[in-house]
Protein backbone atom coordinates (compact mmCIF):
# COMPACT_ATOMS: atom_id res chain seq x y z
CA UNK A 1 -41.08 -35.97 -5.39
CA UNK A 2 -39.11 -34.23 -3.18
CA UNK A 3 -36.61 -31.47 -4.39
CA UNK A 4 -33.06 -32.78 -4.30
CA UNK A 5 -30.98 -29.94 -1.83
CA UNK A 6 -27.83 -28.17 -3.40
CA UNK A 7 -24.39 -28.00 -1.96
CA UNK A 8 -24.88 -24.74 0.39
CA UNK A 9 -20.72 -24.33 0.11
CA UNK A 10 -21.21 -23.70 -3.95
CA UNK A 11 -24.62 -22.27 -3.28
CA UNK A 12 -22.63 -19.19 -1.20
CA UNK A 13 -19.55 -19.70 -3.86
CA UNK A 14 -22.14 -18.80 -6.72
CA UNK A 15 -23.47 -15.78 -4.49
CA UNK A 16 -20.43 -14.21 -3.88
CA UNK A 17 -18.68 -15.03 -7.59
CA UNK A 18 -21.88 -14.44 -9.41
CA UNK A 19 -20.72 -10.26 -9.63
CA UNK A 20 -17.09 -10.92 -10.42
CA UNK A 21 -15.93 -10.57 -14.18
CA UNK A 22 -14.53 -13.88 -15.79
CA UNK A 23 -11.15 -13.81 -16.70
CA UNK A 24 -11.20 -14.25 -20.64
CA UNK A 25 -8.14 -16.61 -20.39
CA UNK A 26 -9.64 -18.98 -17.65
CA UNK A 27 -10.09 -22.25 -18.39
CA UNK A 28 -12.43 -23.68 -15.78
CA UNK A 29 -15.60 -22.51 -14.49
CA UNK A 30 -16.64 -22.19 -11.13
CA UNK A 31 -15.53 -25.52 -8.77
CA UNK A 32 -14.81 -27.11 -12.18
CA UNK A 33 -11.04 -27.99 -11.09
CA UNK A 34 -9.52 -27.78 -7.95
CA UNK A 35 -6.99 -24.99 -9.14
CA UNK A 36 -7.70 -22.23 -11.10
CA UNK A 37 -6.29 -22.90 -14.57
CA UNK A 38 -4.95 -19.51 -16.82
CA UNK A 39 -4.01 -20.48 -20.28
CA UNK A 40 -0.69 -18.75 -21.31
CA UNK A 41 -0.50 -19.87 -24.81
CA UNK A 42 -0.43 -16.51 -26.20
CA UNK A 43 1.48 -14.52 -23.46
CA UNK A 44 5.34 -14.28 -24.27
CA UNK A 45 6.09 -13.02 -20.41
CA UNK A 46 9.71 -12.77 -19.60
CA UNK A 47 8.70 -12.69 -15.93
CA UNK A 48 6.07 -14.21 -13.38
CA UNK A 49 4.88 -12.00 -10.67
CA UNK A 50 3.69 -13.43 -7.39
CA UNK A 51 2.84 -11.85 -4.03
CA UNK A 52 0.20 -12.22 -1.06
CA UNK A 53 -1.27 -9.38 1.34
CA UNK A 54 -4.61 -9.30 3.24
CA UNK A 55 -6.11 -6.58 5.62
CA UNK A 56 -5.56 -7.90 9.46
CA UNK A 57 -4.04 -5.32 12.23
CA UNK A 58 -6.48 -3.00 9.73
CA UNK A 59 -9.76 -5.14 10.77
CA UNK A 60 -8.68 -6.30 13.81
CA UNK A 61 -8.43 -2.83 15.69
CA UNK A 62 -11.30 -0.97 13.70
CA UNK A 63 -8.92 0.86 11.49
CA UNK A 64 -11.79 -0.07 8.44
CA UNK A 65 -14.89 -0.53 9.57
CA UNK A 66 -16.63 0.63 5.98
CA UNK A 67 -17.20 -2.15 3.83
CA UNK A 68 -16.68 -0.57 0.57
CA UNK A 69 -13.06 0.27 1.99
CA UNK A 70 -12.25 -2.83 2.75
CA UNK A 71 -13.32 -4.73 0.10
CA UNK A 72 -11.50 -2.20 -1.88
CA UNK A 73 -7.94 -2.23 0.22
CA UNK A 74 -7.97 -6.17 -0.18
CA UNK A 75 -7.18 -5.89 -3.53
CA UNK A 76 -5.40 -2.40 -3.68
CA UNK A 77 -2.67 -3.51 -0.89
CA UNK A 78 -1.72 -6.43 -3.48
CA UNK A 79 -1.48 -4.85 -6.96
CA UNK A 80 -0.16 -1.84 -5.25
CA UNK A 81 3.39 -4.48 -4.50
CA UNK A 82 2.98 -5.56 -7.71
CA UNK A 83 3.11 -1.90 -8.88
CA UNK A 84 6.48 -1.54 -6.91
CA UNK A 85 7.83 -4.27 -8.68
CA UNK A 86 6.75 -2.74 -11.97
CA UNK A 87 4.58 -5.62 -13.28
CA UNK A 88 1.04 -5.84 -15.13
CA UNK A 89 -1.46 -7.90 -12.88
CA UNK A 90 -3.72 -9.54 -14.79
CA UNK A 91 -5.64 -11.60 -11.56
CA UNK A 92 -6.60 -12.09 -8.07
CA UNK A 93 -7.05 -15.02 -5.71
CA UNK A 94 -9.10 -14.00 -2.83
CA UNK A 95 -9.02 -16.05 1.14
CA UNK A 96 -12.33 -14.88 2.63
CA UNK A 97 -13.49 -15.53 6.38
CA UNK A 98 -16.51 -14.24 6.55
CA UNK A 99 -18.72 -13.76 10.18
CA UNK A 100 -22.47 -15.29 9.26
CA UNK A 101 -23.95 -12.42 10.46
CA UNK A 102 -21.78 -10.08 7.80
CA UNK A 103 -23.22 -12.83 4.89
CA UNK A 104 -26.76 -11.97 6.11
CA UNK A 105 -26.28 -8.31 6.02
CA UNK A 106 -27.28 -7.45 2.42
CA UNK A 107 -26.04 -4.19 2.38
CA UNK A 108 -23.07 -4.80 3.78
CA UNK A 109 -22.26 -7.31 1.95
CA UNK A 110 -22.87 -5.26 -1.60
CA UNK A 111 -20.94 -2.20 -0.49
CA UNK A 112 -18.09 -5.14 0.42
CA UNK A 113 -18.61 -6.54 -3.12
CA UNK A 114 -18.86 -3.42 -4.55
CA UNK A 115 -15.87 -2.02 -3.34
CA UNK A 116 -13.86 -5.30 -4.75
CA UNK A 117 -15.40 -4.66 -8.28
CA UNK A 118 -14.31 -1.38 -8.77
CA UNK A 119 -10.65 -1.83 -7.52
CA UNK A 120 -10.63 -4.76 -9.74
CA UNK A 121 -12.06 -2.41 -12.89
CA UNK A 122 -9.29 0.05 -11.33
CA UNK A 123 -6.16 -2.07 -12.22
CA UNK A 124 -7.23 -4.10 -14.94
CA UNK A 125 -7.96 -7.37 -12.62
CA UNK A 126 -10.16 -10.31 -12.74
CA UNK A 127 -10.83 -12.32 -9.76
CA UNK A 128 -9.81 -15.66 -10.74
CA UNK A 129 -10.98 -18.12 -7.39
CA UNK A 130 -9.75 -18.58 -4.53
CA UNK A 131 -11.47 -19.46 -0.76
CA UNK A 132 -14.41 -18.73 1.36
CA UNK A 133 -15.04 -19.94 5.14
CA UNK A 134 -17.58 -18.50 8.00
CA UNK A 135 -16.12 -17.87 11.27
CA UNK A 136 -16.14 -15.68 13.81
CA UNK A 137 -14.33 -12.71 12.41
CA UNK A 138 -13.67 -11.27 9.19
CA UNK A 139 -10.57 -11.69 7.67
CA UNK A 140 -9.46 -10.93 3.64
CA UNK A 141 -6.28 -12.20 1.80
CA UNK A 142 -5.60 -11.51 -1.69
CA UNK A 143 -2.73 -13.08 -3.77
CA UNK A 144 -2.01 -11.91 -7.12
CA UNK A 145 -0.87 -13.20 -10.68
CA UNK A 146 1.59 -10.47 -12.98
CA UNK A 147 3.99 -10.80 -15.67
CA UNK A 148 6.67 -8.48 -16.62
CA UNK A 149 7.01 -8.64 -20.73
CA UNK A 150 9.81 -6.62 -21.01
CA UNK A 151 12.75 -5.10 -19.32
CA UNK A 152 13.58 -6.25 -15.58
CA UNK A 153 11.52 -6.05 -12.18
CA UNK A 154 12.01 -3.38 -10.13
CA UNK A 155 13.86 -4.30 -6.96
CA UNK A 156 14.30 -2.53 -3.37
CA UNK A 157 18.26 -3.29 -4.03
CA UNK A 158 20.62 -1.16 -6.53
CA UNK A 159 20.65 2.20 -4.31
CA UNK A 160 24.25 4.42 -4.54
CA UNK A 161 25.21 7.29 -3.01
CA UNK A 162 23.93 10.60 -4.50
CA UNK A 163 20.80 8.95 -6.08
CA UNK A 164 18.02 11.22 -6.00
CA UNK A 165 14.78 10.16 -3.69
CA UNK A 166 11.16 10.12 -5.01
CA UNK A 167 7.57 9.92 -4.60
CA UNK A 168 4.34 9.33 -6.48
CA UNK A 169 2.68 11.53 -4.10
CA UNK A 170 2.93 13.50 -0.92
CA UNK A 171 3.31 10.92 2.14
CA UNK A 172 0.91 11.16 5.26
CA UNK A 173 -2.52 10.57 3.69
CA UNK A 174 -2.53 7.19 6.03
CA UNK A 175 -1.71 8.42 9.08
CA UNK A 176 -3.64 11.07 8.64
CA UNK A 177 -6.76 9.09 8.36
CA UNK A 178 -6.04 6.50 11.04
CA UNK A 179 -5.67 9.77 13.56
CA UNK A 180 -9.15 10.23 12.52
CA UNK A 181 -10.65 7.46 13.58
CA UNK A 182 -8.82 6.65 16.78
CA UNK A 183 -7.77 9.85 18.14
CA UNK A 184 -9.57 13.14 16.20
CA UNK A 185 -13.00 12.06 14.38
CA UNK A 186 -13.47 15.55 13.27
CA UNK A 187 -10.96 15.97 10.11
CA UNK A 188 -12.95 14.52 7.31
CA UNK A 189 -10.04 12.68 5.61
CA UNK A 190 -10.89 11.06 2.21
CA UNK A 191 -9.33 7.87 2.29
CA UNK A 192 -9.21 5.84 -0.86
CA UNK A 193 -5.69 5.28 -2.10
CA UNK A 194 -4.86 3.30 -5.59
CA UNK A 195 -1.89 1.57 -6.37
CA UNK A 196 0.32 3.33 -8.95
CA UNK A 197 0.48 1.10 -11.67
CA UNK A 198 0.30 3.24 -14.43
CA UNK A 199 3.48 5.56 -13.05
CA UNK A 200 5.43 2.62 -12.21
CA UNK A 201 5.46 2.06 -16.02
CA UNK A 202 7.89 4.87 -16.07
CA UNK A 203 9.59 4.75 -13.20
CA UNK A 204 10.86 1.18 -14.32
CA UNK A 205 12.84 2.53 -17.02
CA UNK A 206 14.60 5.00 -14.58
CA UNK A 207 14.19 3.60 -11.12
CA UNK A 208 17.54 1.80 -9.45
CA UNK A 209 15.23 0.85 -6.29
CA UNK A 210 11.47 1.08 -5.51
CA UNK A 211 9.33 0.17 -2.59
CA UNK A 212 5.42 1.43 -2.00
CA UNK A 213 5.01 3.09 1.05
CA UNK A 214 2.10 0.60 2.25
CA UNK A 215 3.80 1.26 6.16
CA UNK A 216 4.45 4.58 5.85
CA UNK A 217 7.52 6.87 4.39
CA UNK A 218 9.99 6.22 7.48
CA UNK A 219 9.33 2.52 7.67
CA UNK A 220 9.85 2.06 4.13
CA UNK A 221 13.07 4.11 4.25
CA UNK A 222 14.21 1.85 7.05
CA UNK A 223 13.85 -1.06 4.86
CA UNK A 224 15.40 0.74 1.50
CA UNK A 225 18.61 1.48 3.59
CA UNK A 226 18.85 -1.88 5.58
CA UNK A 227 19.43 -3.72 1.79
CA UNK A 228 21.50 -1.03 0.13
CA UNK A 229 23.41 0.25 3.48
CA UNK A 230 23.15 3.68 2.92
CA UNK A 231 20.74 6.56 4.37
CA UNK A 232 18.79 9.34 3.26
CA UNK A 233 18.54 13.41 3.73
CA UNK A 234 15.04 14.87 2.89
CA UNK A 235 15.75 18.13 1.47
CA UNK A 236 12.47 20.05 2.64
CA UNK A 237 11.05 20.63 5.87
CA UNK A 238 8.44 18.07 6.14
CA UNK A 239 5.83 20.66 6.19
CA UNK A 240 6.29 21.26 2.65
CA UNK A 241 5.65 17.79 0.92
CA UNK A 242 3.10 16.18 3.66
CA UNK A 243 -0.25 14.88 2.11
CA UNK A 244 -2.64 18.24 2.95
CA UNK A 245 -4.92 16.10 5.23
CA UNK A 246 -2.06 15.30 7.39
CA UNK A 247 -0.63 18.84 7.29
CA UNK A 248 -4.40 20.51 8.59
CA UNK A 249 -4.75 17.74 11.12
CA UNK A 250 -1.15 18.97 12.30
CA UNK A 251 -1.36 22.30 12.27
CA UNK A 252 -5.01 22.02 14.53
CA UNK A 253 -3.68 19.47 17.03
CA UNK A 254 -0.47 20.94 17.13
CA UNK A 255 1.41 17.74 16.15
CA UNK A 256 5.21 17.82 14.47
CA UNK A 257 4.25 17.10 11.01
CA UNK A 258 6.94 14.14 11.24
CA UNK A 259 4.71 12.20 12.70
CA UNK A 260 2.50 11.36 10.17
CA UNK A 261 5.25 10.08 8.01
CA UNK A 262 6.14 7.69 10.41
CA UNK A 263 3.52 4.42 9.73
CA UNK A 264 2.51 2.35 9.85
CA UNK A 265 -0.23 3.07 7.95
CA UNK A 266 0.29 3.81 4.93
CA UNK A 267 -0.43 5.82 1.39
CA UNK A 268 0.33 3.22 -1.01
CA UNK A 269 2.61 5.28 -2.39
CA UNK A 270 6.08 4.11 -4.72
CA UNK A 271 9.25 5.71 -3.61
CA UNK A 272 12.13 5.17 -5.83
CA UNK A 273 15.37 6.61 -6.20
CA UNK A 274 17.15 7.40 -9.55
CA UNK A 275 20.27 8.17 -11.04
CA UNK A 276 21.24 12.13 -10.96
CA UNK A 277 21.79 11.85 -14.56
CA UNK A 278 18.97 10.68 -15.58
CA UNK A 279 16.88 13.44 -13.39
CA UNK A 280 16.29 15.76 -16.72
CA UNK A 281 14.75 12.25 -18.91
CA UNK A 282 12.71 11.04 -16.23
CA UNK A 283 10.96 14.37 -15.20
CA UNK A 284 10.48 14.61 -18.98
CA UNK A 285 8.80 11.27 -19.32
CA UNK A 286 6.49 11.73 -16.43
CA UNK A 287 5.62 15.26 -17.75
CA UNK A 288 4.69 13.49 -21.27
CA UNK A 289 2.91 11.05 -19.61
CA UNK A 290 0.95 13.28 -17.25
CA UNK A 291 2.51 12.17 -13.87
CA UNK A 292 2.66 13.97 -10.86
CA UNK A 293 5.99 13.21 -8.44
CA UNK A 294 7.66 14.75 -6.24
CA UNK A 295 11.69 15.34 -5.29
CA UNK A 296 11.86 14.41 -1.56
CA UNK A 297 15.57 14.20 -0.75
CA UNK A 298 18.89 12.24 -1.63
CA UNK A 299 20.61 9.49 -0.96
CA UNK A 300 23.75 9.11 1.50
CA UNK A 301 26.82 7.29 1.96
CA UNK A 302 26.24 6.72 5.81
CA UNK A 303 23.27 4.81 7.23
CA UNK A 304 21.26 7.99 9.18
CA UNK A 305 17.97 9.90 8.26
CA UNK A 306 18.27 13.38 8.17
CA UNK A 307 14.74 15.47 8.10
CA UNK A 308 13.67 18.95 8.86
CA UNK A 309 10.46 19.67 11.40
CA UNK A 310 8.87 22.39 13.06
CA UNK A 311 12.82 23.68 12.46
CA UNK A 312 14.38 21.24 13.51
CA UNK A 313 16.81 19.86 12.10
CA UNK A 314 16.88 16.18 12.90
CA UNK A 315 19.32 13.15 12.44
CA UNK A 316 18.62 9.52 13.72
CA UNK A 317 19.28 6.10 13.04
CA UNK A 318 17.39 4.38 10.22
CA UNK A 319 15.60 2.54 12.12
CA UNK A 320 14.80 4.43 14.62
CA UNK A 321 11.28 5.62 13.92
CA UNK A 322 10.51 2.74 12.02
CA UNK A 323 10.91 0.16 15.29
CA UNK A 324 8.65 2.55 17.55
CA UNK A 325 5.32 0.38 16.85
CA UNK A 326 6.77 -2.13 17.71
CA UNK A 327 8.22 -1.14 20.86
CA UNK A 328 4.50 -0.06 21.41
CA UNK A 329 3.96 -3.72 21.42
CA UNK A 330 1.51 -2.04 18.35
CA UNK A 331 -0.94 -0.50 20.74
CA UNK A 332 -1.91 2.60 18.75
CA UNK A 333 -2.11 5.07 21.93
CA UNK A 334 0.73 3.80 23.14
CA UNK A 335 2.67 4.17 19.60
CA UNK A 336 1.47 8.00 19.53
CA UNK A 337 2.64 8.54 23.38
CA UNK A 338 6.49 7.11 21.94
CA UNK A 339 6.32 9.04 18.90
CA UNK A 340 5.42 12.52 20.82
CA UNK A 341 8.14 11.26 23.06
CA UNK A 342 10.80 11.31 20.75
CA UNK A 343 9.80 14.45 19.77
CA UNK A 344 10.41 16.26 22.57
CA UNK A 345 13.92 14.42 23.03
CA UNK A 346 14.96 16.13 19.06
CA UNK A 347 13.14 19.48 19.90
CA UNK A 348 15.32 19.79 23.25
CA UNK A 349 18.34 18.85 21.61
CA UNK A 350 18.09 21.77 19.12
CA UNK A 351 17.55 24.47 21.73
């Protein structure tokens, strides 16, 4: 008798699924419903946490090329949003387009899976479902499921005047490794961010506005000043709190170390602003907690960015630097020609 065929779409479901860790709270099992089904009879959640991301402009010029890394960044640049917003993720839905000849590649496809595992082990996550297609090129989208069980979400809104600014971490890492691979493949830059979840515990109880800096400092400063009207002065030269990585590749290529705050790629990083007088309790609680941040600058009253570099002391619109990719119609060499551009305008103006 001849051997009945199986379905080759849950036959390629199975492979891919088969290294993913069950949620303990799903219901059905694989292509058992056409939803995935979470049972919530024991969560008392005051808040449910939504959001979608996926890697594109990232694939689609070459910016990750290394499977591990991307399977990786497709879930880190969703939980790290949901770390801005200061919720717990507890899943993952997952869009996959995947090219046949990627599918037949063995090791590329374990690195790929791999890479998705560990971020998932990372941030406490379970892929829960989601969809998988061939086609011609490789595209990832992740959506993901949080709850908030007590005290409010962190918004990008609630920003005054004289509210101190923040970071989990010095800004640049991003930039630093995209000028790696399309400009400089010397620097070896180690790029591997993860989404702050445990310091945005913290931050929530202080924070009167966060944002991750998935675009890049200036970009997400653009957006933090457009809601709250109001601007920002970064108290250091820039030299001082840029990720090291960007700061070497600077100081070799003689680049303005501006530049690799600009986006818009970014660290992944939450910047957050707080009340002045709660400055003393919050450094306290992310000293007792073991978390590194870092003072960046303050907030102002009138809606301009003010910034040291190479010494010079800089003031432009908020949007400024933030609208320059796009200008560059987001060609890359074309970006870095307008950035260098700009520049020289704010070096000859301080002469």
């Amino acid at each position: 008798m001849k051997k009945q065929s199986s379905n080759a779409e849950m036959e390629m479901l199975k492979c891919i699924t088969e290294k993913f860790t069950r949620h303990p709270d799903q219901l059905n099992r694989l292509s058992e419903a056409d939803a995935e089904i979470i049972s919530f009879k024991h969560r008392t959640s005051d808040f449910l946490i939504l959001k979608i991301d996926g890697l594109y402009e990232e694939l689609q010029q070459g910016l990750y090329e290394d499977p591990y890394l991307i399977g990786w960044m497709s879930i880190t640049v969703t939980i790290s949003d949901v770390a801005a917003v200061g919720a717990n993720p507890f899943g993952v839905l997952m869009a996959l387009q995947l090219p046949d000849t990627f599918l037949k590649d063995k090791r590329w496809y374990s690195f790929f899976l791999s890479g998705i595992n560990d971020a998932c082990a990372e941030y406490g996550v379970y892929i829960l479902g989601g969809d998988t297609n061939s086609g011609s090129a490789l595209s990832v989208t992740t959506s993901a499921a949080a709850t908030i069980d007590e005290g409010k979400p962190m918004m990008r809104s609630g920003i005054q005047a004289g509210d101190l600014l923040y970071s989990t971490g010095k800004p640049g890492l991003g930039n630093a490794f995209a000028f790696s691979r399309f400009f400089d493949k010397k620097p070896d830059v180690v790029y591997q961010p993860k989404a702050r979840l445990k310091e945005s515990k913290v931050i929530k109880k202080f924070a009167t506005a966060c944002i991750d800096t998935s675009d890049g400092l200036f970009p997400a400063l653009s957006v933090l000043s457009e809601i709250n009207h109001i601007g920002f002065s970064l108290q250091q030269d820039t030299a001082n709190f840029v990720n090291i990585h960007a700061k070497n590749i600077c100081a070799s290529a003689k680049l303005p170390f501006w530049i690799m705050l600009a986006g818009p790629h970014g660290d992944y990083e939450l910047l957050f602003t707080i009340k002045p007088i709660d400055k003393d309790k919050f450094e306290e609680a992310c000293h007792d907690a073991s978390i590194d941040f870092i003072e960046i600058g303050q907030v102002n009253s009138d809606q301009k960015i003010r910034f040291i570099s190479e010494n010079n002391q800089i003031e432009c619109g908020t949007a400024d630097i933030a609208n320059l990719f796009l200008e560059a119609n987001s060609d890359v060499k074309k970006y870095f020609d307008l950035l260098m551009k700009q520049h020289i305008i704010w070096h000859k103006k301080n002469k």
